[in-house]
N, C-alpha and C. Protein backbone atom coordinates (compact mmCIF):
# COMPACT_ATOMS: atom_id res chain seq x y z
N UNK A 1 -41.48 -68.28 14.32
CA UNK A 1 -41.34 -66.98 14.94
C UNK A 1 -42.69 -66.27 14.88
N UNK A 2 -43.28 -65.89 15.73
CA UNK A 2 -44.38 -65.38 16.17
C UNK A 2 -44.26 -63.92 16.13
N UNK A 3 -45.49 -62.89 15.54
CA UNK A 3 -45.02 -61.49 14.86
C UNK A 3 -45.09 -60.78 16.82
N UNK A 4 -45.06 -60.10 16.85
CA UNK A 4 -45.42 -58.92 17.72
C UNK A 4 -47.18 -58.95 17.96
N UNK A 5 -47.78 -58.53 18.87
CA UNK A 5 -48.93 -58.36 18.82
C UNK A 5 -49.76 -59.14 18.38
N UNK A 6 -49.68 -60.34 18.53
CA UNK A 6 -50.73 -61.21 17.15
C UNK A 6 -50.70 -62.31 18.63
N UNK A 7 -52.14 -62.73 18.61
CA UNK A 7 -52.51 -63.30 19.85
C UNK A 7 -53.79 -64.07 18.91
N UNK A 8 -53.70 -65.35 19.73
CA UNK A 8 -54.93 -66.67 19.32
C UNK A 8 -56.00 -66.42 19.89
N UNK A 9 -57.26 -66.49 18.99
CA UNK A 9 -58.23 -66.19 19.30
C UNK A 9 -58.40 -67.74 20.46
N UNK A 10 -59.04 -67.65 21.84
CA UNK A 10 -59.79 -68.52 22.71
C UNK A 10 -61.06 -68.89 22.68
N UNK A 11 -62.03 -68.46 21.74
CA UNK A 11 -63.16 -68.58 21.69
C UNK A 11 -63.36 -70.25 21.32
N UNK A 12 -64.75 -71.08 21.59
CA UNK A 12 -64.96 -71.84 21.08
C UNK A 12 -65.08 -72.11 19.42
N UNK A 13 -64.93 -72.32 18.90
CA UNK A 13 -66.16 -72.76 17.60
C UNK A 13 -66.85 -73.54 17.78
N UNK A 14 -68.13 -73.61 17.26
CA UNK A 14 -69.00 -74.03 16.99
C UNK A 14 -68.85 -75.21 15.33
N UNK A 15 -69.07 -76.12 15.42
CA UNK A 15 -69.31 -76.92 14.10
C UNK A 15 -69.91 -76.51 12.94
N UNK A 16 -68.98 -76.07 11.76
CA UNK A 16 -69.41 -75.98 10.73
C UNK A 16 -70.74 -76.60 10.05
N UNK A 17 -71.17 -78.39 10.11
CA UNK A 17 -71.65 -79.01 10.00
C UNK A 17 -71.87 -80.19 10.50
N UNK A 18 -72.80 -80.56 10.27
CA UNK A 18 -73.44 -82.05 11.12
C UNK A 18 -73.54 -83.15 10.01
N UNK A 19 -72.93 -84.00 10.13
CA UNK A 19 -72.38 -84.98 9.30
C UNK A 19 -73.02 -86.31 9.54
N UNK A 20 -73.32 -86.95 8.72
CA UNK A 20 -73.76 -88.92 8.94
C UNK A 20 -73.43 -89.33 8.07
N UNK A 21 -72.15 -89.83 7.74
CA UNK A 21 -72.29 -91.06 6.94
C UNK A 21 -71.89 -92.60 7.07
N UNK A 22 -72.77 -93.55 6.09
CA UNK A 22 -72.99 -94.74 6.29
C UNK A 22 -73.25 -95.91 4.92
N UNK A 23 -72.89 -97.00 4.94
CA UNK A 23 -72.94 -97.65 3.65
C UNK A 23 -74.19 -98.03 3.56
N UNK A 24 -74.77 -97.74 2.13
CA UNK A 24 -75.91 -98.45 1.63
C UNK A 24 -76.18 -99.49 1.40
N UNK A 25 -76.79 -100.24 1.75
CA UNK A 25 -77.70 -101.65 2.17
C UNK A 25 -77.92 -101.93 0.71
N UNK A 26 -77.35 -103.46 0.39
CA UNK A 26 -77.52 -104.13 -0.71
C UNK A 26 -76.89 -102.94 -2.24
N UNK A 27 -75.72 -102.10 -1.72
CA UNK A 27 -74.77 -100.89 -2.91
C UNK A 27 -73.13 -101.57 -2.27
N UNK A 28 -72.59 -102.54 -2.48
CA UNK A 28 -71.41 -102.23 -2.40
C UNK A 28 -70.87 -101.26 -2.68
N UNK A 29 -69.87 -100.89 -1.48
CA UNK A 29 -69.15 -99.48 -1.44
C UNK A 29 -69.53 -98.30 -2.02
N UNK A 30 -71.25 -98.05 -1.80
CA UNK A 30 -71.39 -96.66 -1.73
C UNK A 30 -71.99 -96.58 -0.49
N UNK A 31 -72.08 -94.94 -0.64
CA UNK A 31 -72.10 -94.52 0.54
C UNK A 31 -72.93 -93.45 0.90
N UNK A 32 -74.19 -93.21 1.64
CA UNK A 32 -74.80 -91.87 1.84
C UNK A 32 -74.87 -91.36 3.13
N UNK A 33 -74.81 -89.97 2.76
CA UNK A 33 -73.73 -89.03 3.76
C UNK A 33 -75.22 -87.99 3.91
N UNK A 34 -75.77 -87.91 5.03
CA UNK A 34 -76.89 -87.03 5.98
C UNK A 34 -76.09 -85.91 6.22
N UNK A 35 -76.18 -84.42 5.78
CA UNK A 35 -75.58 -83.19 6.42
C UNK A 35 -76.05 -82.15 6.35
N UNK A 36 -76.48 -81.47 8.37
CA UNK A 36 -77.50 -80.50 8.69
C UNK A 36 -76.82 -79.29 8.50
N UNK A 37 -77.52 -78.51 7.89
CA UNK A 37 -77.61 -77.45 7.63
C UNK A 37 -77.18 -76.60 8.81
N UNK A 38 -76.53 -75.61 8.91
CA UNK A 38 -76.11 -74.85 9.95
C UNK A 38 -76.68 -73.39 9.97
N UNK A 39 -76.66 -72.80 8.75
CA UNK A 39 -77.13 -71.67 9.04
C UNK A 39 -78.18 -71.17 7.82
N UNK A 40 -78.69 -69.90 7.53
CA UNK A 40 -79.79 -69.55 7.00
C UNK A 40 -81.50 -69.94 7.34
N UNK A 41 -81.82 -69.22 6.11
CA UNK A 41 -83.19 -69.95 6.59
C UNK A 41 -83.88 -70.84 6.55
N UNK A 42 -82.84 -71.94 6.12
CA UNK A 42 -83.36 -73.40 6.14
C UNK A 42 -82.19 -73.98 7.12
N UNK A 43 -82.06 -73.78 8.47
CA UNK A 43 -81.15 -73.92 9.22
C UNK A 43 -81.30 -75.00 9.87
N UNK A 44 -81.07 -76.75 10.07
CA UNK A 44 -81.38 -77.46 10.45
C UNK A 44 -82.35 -78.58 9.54
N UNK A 45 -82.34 -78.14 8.36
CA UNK A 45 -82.86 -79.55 7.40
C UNK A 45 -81.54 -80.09 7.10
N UNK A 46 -82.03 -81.10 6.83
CA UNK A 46 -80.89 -81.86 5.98
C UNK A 46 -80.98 -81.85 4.68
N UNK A 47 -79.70 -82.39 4.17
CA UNK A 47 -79.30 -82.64 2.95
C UNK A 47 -78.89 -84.24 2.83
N UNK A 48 -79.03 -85.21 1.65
CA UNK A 48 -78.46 -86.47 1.74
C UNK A 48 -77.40 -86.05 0.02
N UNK A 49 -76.77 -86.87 0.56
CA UNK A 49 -75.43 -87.14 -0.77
C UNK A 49 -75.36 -88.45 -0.99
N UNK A 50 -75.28 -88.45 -1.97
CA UNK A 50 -74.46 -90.34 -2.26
C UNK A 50 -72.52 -90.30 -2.66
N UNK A 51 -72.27 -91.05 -2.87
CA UNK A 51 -71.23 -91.82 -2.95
C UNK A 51 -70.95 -92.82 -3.57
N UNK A 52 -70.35 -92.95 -4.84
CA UNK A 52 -70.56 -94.04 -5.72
C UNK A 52 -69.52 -94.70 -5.58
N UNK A 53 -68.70 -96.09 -5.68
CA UNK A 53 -67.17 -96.58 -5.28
C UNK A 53 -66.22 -95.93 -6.47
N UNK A 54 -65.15 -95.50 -5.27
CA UNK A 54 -64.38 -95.07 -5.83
C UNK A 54 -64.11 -93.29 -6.91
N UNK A 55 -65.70 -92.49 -6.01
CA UNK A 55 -66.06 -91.35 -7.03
C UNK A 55 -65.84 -90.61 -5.36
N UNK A 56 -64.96 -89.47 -5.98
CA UNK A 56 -64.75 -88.30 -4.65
C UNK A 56 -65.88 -87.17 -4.95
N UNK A 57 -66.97 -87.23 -5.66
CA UNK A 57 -67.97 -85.91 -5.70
C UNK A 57 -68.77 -86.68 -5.60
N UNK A 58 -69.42 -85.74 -4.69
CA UNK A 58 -71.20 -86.28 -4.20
C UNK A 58 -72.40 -86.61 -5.61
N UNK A 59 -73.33 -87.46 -5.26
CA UNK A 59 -74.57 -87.31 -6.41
C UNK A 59 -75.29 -86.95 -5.57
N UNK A 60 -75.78 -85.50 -5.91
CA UNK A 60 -76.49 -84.55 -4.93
C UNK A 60 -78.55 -84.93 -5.26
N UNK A 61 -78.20 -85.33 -6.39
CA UNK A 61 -79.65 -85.63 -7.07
C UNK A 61 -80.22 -86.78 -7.51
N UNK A 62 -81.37 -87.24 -8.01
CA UNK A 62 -82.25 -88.64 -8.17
C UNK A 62 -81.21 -88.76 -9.51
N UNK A 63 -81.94 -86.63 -10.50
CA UNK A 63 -80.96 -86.93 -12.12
C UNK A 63 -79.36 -87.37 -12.11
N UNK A 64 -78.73 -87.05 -11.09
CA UNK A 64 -77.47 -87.12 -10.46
C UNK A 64 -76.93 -88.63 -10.84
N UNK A 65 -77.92 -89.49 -9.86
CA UNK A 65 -77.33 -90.30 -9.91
C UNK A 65 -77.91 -91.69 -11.11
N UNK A 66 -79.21 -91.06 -11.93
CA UNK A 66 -79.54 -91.44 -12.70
C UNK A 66 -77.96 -91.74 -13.90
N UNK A 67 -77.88 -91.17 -14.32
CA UNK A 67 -76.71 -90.26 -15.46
C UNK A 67 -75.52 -91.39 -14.94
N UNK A 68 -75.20 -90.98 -13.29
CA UNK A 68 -74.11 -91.81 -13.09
C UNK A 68 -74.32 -93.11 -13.47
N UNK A 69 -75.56 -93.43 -13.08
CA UNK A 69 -75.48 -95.52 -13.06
C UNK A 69 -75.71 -95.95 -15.00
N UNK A 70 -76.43 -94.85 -15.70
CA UNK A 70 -76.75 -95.29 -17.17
C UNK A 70 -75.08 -94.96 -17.55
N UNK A 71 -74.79 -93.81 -17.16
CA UNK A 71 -73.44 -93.72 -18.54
C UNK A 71 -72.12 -94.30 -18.06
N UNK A 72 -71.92 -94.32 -16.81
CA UNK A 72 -70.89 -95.06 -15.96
C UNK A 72 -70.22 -95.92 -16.25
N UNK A 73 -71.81 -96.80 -15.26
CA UNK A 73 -71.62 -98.29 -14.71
C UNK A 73 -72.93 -98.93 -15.57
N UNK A 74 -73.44 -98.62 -16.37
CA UNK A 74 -74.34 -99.22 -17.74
C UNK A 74 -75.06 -99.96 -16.89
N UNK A 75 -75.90 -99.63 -15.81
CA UNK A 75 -76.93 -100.66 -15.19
C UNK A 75 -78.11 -99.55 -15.34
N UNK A 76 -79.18 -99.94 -14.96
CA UNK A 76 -80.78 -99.35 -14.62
C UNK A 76 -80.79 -99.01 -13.65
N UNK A 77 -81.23 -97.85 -13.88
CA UNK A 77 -81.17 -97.40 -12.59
C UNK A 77 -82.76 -97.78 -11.77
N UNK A 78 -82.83 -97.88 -10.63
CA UNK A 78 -83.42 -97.86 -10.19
C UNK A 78 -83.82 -96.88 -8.58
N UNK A 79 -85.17 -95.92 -9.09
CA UNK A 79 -85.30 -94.92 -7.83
C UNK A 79 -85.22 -95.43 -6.41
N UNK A 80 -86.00 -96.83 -5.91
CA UNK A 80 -86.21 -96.97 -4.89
C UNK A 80 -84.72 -98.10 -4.04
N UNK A 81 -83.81 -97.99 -4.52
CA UNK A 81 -82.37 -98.13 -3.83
C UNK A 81 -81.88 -97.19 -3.01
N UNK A 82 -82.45 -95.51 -3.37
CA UNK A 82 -81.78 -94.35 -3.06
C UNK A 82 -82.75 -93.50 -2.46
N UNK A 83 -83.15 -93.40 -1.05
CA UNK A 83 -83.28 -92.66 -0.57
C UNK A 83 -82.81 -91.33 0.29
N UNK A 84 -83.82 -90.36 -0.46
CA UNK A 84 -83.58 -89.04 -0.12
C UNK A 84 -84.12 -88.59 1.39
N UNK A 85 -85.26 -89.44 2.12
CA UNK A 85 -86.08 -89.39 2.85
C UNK A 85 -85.22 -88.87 3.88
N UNK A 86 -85.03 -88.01 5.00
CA UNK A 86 -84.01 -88.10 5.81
C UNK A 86 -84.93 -87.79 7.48
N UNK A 87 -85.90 -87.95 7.49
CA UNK A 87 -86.89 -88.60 8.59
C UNK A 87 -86.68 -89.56 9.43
């Protein structure tokens, strides 16, 4: 039942965000996720996330995902698996 007076907005929206994600090369089932910035004054950089298997929160950081792979999954981490580069 629909009130009196109350009418749907027609306007477009516009996309919250700009999204990429894709599996990492030689990471079974993880995953890094490219997402542009929409508004402020860094409006249009990106951001990269990872995805570790089976983990629903992003590793937003290098320390991020340092922490994850030593206390986790007890391997070495290594920096150059994980790029931040988004060029």
């Amino acid at each position: 039942m629909r009130k009196k007076g109350f009418s749907i907005a027609t306007t477009l929206l516009r996309p919250t965000r700009i999204a990429h994600r894709a599996p990492v090369p030689h990471k079974p089932g993880w995953e890094r996720k490219k997402v542009q910035r929409q508004s402020g004054a860094t409006k249009g950089q990106w951001d990269v996330y990872y995805y570790a298997p089976g983990l629903r929160t992003a590793l937003r950081s290098r320390p991020d995902i340092k922490a994850y792979c030593e206390n986790n999954l007890k391997v070495k981490y290594k920096a150059d698996e994980y790029d931040f580069v988004t060029g």
